[in-house]
Protein backbone atom coordinates (compact mmCIF):
# COMPACT_ATOMS: atom_id res chain seq x y z
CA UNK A 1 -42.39 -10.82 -66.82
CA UNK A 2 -40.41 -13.07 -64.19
CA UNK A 3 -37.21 -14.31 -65.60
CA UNK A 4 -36.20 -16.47 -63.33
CA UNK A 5 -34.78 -17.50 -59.83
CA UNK A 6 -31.38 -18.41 -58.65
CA UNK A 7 -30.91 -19.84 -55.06
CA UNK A 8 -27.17 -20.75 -53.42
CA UNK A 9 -27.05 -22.36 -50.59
CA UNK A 10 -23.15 -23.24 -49.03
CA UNK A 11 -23.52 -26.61 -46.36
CA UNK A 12 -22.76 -25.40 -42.94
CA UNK A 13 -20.19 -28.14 -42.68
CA UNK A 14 -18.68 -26.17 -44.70
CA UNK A 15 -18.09 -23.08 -42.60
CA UNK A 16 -17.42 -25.78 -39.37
CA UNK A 17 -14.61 -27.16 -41.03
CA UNK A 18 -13.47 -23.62 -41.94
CA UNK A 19 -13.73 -22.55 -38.57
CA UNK A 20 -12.40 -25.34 -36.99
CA UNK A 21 -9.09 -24.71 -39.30
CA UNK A 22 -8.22 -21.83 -36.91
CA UNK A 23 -9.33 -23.24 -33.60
CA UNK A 24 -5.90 -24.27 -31.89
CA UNK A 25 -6.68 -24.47 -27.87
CA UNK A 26 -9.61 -25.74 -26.35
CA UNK A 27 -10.25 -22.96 -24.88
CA UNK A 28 -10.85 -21.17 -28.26
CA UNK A 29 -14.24 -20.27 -29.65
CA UNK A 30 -14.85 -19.18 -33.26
CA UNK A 31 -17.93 -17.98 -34.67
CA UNK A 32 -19.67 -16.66 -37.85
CA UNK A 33 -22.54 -13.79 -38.03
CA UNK A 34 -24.68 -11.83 -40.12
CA UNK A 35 -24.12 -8.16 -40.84
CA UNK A 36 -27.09 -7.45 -38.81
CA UNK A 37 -25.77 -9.46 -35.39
CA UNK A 38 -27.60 -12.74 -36.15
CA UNK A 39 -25.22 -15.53 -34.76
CA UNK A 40 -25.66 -18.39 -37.17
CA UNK A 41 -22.44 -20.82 -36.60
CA UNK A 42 -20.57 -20.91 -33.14
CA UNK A 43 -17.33 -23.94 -32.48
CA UNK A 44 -17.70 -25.57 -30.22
CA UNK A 45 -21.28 -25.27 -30.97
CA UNK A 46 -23.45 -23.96 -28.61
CA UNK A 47 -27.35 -24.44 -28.88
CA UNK A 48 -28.10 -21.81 -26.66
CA UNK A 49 -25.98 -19.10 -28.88
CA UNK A 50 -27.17 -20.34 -32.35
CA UNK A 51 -29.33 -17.70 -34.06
CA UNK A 52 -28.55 -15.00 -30.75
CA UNK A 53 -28.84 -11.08 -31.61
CA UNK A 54 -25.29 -10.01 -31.17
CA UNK A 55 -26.38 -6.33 -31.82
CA UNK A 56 -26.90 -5.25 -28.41
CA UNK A 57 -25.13 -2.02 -27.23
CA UNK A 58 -22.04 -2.75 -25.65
CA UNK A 59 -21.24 -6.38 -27.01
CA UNK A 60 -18.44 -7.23 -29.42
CA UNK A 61 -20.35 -6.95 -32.17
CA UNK A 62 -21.45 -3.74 -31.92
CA UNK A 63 -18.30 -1.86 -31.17
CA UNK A 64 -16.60 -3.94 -33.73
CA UNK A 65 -19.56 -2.43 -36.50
CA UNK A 66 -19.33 0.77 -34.84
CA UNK A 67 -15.05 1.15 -35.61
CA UNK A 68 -16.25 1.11 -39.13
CA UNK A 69 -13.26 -1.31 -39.03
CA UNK A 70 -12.50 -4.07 -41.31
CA UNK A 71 -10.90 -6.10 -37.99
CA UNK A 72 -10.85 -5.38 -34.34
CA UNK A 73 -9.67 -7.13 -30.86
CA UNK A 74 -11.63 -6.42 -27.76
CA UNK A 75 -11.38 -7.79 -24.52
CA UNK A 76 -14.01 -7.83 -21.42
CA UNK A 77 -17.34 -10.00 -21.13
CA UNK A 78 -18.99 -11.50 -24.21
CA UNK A 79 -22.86 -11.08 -24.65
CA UNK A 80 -23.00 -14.82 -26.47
CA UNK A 81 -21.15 -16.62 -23.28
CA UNK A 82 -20.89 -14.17 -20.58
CA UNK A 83 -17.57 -14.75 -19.68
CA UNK A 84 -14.27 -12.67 -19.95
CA UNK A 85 -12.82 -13.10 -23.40
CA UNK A 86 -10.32 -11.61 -25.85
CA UNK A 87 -12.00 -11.26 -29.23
CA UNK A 88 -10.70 -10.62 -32.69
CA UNK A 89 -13.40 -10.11 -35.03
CA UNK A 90 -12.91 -9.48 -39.21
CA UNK A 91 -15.74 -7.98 -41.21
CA UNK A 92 -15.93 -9.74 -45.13
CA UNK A 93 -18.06 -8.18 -47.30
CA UNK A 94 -18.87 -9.98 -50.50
CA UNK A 95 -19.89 -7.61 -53.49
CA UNK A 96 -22.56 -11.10 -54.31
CA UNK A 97 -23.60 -10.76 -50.47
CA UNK A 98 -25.86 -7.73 -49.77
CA UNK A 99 -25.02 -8.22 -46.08
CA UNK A 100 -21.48 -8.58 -44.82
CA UNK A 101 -20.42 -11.59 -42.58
CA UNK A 102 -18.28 -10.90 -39.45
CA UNK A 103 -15.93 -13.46 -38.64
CA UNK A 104 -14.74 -13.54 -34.94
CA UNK A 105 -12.39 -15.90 -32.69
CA UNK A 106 -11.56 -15.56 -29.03
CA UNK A 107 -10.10 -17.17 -26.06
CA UNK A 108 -10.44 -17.14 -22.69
CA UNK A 109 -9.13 -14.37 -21.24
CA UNK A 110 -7.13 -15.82 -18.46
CA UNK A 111 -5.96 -19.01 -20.13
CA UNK A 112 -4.01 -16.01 -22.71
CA UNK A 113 -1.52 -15.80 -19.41
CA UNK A 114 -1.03 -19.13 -18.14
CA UNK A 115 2.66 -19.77 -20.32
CA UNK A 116 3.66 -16.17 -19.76
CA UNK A 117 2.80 -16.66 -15.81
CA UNK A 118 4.84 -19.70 -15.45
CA UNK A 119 7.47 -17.74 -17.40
CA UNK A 120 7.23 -14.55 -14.41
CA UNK A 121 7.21 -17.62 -12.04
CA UNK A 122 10.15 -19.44 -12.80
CA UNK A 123 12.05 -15.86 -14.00
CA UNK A 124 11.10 -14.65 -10.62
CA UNK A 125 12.28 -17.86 -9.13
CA UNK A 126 15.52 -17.95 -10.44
CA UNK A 127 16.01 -14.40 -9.63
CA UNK A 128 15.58 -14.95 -5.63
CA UNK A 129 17.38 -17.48 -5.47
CA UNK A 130 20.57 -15.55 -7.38
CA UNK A 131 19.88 -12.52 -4.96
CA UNK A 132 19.80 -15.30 -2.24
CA UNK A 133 22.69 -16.27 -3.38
CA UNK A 134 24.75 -12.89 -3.70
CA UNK A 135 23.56 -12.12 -0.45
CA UNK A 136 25.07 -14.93 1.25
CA UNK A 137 28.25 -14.32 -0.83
CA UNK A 138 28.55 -10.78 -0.11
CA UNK A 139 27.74 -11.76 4.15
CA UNK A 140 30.53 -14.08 3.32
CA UNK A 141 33.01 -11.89 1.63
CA UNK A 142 32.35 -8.35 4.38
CA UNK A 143 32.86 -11.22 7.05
CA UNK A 144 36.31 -12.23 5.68
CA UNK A 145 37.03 -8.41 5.25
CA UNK A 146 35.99 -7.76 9.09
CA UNK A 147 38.39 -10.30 9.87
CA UNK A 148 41.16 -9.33 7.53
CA UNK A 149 40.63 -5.51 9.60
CA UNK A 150 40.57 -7.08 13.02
CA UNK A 151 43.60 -9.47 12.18
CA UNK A 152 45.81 -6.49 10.91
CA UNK A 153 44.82 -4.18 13.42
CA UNK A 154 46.19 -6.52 15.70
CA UNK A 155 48.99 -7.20 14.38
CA UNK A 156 49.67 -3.27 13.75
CA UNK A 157 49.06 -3.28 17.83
CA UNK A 158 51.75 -6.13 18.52
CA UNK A 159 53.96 -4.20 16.02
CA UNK A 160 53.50 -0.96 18.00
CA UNK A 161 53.59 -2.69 21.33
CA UNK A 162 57.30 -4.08 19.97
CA UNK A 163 58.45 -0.86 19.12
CA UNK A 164 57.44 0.21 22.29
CA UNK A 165 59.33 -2.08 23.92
CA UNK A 166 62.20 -1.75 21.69
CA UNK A 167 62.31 1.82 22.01
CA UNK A 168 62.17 1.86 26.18
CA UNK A 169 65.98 -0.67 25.44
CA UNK A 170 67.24 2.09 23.48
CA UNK A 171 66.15 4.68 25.53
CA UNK A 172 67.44 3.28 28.75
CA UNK A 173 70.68 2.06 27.32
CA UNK A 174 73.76 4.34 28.32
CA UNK A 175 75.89 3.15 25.55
């Protein structure tokens, strides 16, 4: 005999507002998909990836179900975009779910540098211009040493030459 039906069905407003929670550049993406690979909620959304097979060999996805891994972080080119991306993706499995849902958020790849670039940049900067500047200091300081040579070398000469002098009186004087 039937006994009955139950349906639940969650709003996907729901899951956008969720989703949106952890979006924090606008260069993020965050998405939500079905054990299987069915994409079924992408921010900012995307028409073209909505209901896309993720599980294709090779894509995020699939190495992400093949770790057997409740979370993983991959980097390289996504199947749902096509451009170079550094993913984190979280498996949540639901004992009231018969399929797990695989939570994943990722940047672009290059924008993950930009702060830590101008960081190098500026580092780097200040560093040539203190080498700069003990270079010029130490040009500075051996030509004040070459000097501080040539000056007492000549005076040890105009010594010498004086007690050359002094020493041709002495040795000519009959006294």
């Amino acid at each position: 005999s039937f006994a009955g039906m139950v349906i639940v069905g969650l709003a996907t407003e729901y899951f956008s507002t969720l989703l949106d929670s952890v979006r924090y550049t606008t260069d993020m993406r965050t998405s939500i998909a079905h054990g299987d690979g069915k994409l079924f909620l992408t921010l900012p959304s995307n028409s073209e990836s909505s209901g896309m097979d993720l599980a294709k060999p090779g894509s995020f996805f699939m190495r992400h179900r093949e770790s057997s891994q409740p979370a993983s972080v991959f980097t390289g080119i996504t199947h749902a975009t096509g451009d170079q991306r550094m993913m984190a993706l979280r498996t949540i499995r639901l004992a009231s779910m018969d399929k797990p849902l695989v939570v994943a958020a990722s940047r672009d790849f290059a924008s993950l540098f930009v702060p830590w670039k101008k960081s190098v940049y500026m580092q780097s900067l200040l560093l040539g211009v203190m080498t700069l500047l003990s270079v010029a200091g130490l040009l500075v300081a051996q030509r004040r040493r070459r000097e501080q040579v040539r000056e007492r070398r000549q005076a040890a000469e105009r010594i010498s030459a004086l007690l050359g002098e002094q020493r041709l009186i002495f040795d000519n004087a009959h006294v």
